[in-house]
C-alpha atoms as a PDB file:
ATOM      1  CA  UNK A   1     -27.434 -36.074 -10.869  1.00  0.00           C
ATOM      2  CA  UNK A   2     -25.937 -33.469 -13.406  1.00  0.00           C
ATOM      3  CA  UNK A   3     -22.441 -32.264 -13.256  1.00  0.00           C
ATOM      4  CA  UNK A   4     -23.569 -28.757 -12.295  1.00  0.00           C
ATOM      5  CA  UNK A   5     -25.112 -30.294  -8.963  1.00  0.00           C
ATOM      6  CA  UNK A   6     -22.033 -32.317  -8.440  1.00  0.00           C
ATOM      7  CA  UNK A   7     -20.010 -29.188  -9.082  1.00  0.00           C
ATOM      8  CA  UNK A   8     -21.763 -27.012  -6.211  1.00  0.00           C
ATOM      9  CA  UNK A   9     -19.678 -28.366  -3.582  1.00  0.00           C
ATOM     10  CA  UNK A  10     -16.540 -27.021  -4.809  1.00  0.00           C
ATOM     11  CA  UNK A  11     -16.303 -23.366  -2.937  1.00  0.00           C
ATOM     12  CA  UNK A  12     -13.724 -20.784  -3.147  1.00  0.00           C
ATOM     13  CA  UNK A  13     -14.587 -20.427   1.025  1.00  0.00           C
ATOM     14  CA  UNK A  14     -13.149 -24.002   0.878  1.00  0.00           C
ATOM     15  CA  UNK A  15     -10.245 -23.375  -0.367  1.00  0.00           C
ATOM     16  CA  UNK A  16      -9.162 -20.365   1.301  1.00  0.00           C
ATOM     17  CA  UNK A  17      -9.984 -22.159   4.479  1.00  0.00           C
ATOM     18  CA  UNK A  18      -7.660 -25.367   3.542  1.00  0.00           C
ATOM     19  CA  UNK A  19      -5.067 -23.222   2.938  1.00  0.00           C
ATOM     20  CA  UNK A  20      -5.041 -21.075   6.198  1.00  0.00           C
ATOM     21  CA  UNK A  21      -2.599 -21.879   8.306  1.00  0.00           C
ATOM     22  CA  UNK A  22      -4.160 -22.257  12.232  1.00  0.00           C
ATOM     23  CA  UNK A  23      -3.103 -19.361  14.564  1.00  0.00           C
ATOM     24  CA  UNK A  24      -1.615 -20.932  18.046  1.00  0.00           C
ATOM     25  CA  UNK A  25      -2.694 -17.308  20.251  1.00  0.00           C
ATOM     26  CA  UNK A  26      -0.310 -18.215  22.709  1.00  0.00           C
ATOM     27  CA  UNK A  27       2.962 -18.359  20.374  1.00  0.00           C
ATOM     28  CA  UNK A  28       1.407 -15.725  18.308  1.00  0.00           C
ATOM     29  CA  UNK A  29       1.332 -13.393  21.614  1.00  0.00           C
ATOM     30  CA  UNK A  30       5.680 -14.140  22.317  1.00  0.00           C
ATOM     31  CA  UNK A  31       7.052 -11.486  19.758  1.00  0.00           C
ATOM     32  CA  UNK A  32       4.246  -8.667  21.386  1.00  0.00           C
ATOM     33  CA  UNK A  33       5.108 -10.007  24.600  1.00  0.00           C
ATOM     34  CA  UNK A  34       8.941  -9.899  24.470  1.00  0.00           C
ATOM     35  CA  UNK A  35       8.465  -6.131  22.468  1.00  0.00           C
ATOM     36  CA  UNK A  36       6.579  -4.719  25.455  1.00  0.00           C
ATOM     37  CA  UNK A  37       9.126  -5.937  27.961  1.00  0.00           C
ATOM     38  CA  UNK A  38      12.070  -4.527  25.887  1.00  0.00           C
ATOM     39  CA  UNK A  39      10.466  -1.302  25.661  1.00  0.00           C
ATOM     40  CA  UNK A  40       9.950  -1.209  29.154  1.00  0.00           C
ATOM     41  CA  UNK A  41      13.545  -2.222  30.016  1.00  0.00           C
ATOM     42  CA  UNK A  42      14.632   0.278  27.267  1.00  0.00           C
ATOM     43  CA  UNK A  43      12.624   3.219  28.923  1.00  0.00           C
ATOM     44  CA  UNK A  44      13.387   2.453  32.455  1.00  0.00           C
ATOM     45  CA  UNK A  45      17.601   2.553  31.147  1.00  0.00           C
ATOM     46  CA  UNK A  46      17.240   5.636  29.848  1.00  0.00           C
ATOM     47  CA  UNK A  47      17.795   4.110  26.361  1.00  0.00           C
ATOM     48  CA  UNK A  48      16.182   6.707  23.748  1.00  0.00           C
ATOM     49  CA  UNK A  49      18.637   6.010  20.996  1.00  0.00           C
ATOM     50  CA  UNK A  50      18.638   2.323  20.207  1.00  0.00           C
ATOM     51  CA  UNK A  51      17.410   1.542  16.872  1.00  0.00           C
ATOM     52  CA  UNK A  52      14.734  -0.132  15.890  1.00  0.00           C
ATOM     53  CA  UNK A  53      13.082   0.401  19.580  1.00  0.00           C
ATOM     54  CA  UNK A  54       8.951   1.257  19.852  1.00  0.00           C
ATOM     55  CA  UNK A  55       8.929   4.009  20.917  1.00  0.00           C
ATOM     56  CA  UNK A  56      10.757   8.080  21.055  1.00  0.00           C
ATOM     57  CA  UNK A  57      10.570  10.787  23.686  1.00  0.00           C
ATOM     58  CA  UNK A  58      10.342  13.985  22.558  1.00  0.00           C
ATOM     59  CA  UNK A  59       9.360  17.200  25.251  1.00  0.00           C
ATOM     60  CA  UNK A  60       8.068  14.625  27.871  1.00  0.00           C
ATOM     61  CA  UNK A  61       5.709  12.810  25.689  1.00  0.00           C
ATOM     62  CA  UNK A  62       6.614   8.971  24.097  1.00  0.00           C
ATOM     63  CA  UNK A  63       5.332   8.279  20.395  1.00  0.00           C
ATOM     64  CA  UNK A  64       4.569   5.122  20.600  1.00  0.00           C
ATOM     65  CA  UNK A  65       4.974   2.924  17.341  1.00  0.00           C
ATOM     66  CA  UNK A  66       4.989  -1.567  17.571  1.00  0.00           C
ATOM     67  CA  UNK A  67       5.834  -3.401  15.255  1.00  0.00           C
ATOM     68  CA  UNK A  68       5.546  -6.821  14.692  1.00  0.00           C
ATOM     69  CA  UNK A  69       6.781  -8.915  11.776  1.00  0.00           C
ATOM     70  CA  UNK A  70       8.679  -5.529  10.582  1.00  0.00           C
ATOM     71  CA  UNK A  71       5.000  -3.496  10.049  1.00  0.00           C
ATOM     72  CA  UNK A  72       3.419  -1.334  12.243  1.00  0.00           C
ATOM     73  CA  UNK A  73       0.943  -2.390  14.724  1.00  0.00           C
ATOM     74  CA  UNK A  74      -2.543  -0.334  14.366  1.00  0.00           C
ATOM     75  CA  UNK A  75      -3.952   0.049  17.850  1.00  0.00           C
ATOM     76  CA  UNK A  76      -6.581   2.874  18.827  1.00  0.00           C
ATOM     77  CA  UNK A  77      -6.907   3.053  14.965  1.00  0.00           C
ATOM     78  CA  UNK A  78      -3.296   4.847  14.402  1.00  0.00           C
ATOM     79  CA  UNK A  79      -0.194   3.862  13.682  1.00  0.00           C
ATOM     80  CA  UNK A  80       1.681   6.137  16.431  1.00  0.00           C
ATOM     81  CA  UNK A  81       0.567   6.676  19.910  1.00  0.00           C
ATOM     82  CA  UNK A  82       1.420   9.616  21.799  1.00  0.00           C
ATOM     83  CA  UNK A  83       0.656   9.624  25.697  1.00  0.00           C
ATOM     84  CA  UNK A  84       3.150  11.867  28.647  1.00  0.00           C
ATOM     85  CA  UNK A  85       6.659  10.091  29.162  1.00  0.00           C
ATOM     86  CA  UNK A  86       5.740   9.727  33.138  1.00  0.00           C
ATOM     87  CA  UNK A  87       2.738   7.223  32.159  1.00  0.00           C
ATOM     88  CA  UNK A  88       4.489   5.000  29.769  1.00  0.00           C
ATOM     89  CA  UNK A  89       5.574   2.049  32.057  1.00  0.00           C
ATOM     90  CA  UNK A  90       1.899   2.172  33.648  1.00  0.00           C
ATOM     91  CA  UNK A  91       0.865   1.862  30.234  1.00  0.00           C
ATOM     92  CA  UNK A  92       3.134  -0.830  29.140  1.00  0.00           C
ATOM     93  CA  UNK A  93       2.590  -2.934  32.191  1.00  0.00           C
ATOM     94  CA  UNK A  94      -1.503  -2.582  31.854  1.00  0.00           C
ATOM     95  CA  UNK A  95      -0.855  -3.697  27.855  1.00  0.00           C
ATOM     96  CA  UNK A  96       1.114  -6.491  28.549  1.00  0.00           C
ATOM     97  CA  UNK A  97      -1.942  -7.849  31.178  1.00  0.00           C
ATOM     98  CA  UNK A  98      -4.298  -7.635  28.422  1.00  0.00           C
ATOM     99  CA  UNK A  99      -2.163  -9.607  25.443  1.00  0.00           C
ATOM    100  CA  UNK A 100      -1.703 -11.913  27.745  1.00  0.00           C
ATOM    101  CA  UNK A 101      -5.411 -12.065  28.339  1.00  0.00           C
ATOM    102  CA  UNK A 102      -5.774 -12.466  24.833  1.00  0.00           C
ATOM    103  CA  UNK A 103      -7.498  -9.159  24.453  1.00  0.00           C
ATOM    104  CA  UNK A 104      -5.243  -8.239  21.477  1.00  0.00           C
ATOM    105  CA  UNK A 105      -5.297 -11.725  19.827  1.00  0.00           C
ATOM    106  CA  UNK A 106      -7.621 -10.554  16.523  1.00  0.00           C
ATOM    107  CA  UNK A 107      -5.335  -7.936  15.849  1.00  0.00           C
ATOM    108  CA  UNK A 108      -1.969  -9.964  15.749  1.00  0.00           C
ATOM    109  CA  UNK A 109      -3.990 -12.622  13.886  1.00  0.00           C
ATOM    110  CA  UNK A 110      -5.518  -9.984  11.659  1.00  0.00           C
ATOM    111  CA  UNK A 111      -1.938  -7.940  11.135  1.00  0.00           C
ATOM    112  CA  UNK A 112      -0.484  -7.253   7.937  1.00  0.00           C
ATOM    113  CA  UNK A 113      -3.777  -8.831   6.644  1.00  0.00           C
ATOM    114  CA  UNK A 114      -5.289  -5.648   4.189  1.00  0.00           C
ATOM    115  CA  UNK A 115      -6.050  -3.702   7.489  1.00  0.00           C
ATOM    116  CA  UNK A 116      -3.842  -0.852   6.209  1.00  0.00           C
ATOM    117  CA  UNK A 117      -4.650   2.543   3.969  1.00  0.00           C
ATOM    118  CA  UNK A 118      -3.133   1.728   0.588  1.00  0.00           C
ATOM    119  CA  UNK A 119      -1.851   5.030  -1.143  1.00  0.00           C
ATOM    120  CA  UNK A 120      -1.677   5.080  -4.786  1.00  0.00           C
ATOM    121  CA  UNK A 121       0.500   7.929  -6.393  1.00  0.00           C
ATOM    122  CA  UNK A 122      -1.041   9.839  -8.965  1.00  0.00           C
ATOM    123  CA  UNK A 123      -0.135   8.320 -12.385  1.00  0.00           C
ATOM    124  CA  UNK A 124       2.862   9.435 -13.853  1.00  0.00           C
ATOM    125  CA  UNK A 125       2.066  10.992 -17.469  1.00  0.00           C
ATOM    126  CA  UNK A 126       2.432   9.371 -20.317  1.00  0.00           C
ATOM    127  CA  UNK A 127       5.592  10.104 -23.035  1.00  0.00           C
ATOM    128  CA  UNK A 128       5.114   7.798 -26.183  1.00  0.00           C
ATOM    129  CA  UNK A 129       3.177   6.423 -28.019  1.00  0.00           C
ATOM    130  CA  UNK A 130       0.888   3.509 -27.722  1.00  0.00           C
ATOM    131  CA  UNK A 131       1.702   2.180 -30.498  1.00  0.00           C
ATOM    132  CA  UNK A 132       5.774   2.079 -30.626  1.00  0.00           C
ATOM    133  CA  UNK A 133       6.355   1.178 -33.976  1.00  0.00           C
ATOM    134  CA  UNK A 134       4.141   3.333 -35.884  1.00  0.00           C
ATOM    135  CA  UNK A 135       5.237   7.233 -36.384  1.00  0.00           C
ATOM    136  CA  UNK A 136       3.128   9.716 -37.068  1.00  0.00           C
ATOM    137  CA  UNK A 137       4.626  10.254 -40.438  1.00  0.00           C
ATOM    138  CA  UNK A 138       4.148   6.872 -41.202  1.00  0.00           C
ATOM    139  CA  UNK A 139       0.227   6.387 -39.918  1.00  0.00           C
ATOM    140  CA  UNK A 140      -1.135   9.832 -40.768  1.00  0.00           C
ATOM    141  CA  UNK A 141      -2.600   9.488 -44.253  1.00  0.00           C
ATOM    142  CA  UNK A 142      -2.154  13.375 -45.065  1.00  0.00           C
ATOM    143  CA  UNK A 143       0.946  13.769 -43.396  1.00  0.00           C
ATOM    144  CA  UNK A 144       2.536  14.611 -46.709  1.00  0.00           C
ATOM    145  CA  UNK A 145       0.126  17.629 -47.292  1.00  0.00           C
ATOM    146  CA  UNK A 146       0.921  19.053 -43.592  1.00  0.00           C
ATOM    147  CA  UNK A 147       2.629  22.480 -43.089  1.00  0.00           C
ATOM    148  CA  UNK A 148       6.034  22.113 -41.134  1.00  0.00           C
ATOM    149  CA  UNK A 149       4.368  23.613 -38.205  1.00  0.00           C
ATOM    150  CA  UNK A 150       1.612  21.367 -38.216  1.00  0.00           C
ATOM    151  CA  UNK A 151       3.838  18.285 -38.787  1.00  0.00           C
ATOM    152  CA  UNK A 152       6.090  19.200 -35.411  1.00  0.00           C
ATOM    153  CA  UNK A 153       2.678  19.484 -33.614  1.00  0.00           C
ATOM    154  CA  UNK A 154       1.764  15.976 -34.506  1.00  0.00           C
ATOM    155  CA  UNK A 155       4.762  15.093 -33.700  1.00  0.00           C
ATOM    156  CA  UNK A 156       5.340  16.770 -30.136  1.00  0.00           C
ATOM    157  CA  UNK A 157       1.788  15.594 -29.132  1.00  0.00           C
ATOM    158  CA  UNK A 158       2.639  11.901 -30.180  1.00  0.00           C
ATOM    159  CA  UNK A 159       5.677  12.400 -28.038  1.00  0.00           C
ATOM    160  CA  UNK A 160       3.784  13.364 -25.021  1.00  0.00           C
ATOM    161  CA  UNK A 161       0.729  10.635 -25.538  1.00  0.00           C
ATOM    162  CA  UNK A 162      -1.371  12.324 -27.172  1.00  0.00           C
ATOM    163  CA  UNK A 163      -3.418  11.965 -30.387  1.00  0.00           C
ATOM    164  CA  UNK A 164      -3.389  14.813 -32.731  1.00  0.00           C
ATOM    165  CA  UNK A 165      -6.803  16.604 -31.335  1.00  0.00           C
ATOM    166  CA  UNK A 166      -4.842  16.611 -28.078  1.00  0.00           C
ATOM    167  CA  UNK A 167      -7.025  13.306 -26.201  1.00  0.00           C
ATOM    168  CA  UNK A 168      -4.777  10.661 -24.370  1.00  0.00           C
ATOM    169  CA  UNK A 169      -3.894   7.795 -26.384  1.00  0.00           C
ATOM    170  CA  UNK A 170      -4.182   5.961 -23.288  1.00  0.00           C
ATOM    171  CA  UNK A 171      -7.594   7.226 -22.784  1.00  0.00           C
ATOM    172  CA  UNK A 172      -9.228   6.911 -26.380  1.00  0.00           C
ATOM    173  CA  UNK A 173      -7.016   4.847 -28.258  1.00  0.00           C
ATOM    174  CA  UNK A 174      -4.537   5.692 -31.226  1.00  0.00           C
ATOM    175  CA  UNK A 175      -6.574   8.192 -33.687  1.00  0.00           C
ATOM    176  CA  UNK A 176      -3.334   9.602 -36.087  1.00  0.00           C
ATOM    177  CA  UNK A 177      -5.823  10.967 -38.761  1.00  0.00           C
ATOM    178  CA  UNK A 178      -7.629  13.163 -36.171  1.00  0.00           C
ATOM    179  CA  UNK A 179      -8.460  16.436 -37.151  1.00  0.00           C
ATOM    180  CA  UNK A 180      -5.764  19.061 -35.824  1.00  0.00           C
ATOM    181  CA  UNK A 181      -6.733  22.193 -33.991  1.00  0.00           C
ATOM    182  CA  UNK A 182      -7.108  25.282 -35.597  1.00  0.00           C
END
């Protein structure tokens, strides 16, 4: 037998799977649970202020927002709910029958688990060089034979990131003997 057939039973699957820890549905249902029932308690007092509750009332109608482990619960696809105030308990009741049916058990076992949008800002632009300790003056062969005007150009683009033909440093790498624009 050759190493690369003794090799093929080590999986990555494997691994992941050894490492998991088991979901107990029940105990994973308590925190959703007790949530619904302090909503409901919440709502029923009157309470629209508390922080940190599940839900707001605004012009009859409740935004409704769970959380559990501190993130947002997606249900319906959405991160808020909205539905008319005079519903709400109905809804909370009929909600609290089906976690404990174990209707909402894949998405508290799947929370928190890459099922959100990730945002990415846009990319802040670069000032600097690439290379920090090599100037302009100092990489530029002809820098010497440059007009002031020229040399404050290669300097303000290097500044800003840029190679002397105006490209991204980031982008194309560090070019200091590129040709200037006319």
């Amino acid at each position: 037998m050759a190493l690369s057939d003794l090799f093929s039973f080590f999986t990555g699957e494997a691994k992941e799977k050894y490492n998991a820890k088991p979901v107990d549905p029940v105990k994973a249902r308590k925190p959703l649970l007790a949530g619904i029932k302090k909503a409901r308690d919440d709502f029923n007092a009157d309470e629209y202020t508390k922080p940190n509750r599940w839900f707001s009332v605004k012009n009859s109608v409740v935004a409704f927002h769970p959380k559990l482990a501190g993130k947002t619960l997606t249900i319906n696809g959405v991160d808020e709910n909205h539905m008319p105030s005079e519903r709400f308990v109905e809804f909370l009741d009929l909600m609290e029958k089906e976690v404990e049916a174990g209707e909402f058990d894949e998405v508290i076992a799947n929370h928190g688990k890459g099922n959100t949008d990730v945002h990415i800002g846009k990319a802040k632009r670069s000032r600097g060089s690439a290379v920090k300790s090599e100037k302009p003056w100092e990489a530029r062969k002809d820098y010497a034979s440059l007009t002031r005007a020229q040399k404050q150009s290669v300097s303000r683009l290097y500044g800003y990131g840029k190679n002397p033909d105006g490209s991204l440093i980031a982008d194309v790498g560090h070019k200091p003997d590129a040709p200037l624009p006319a």
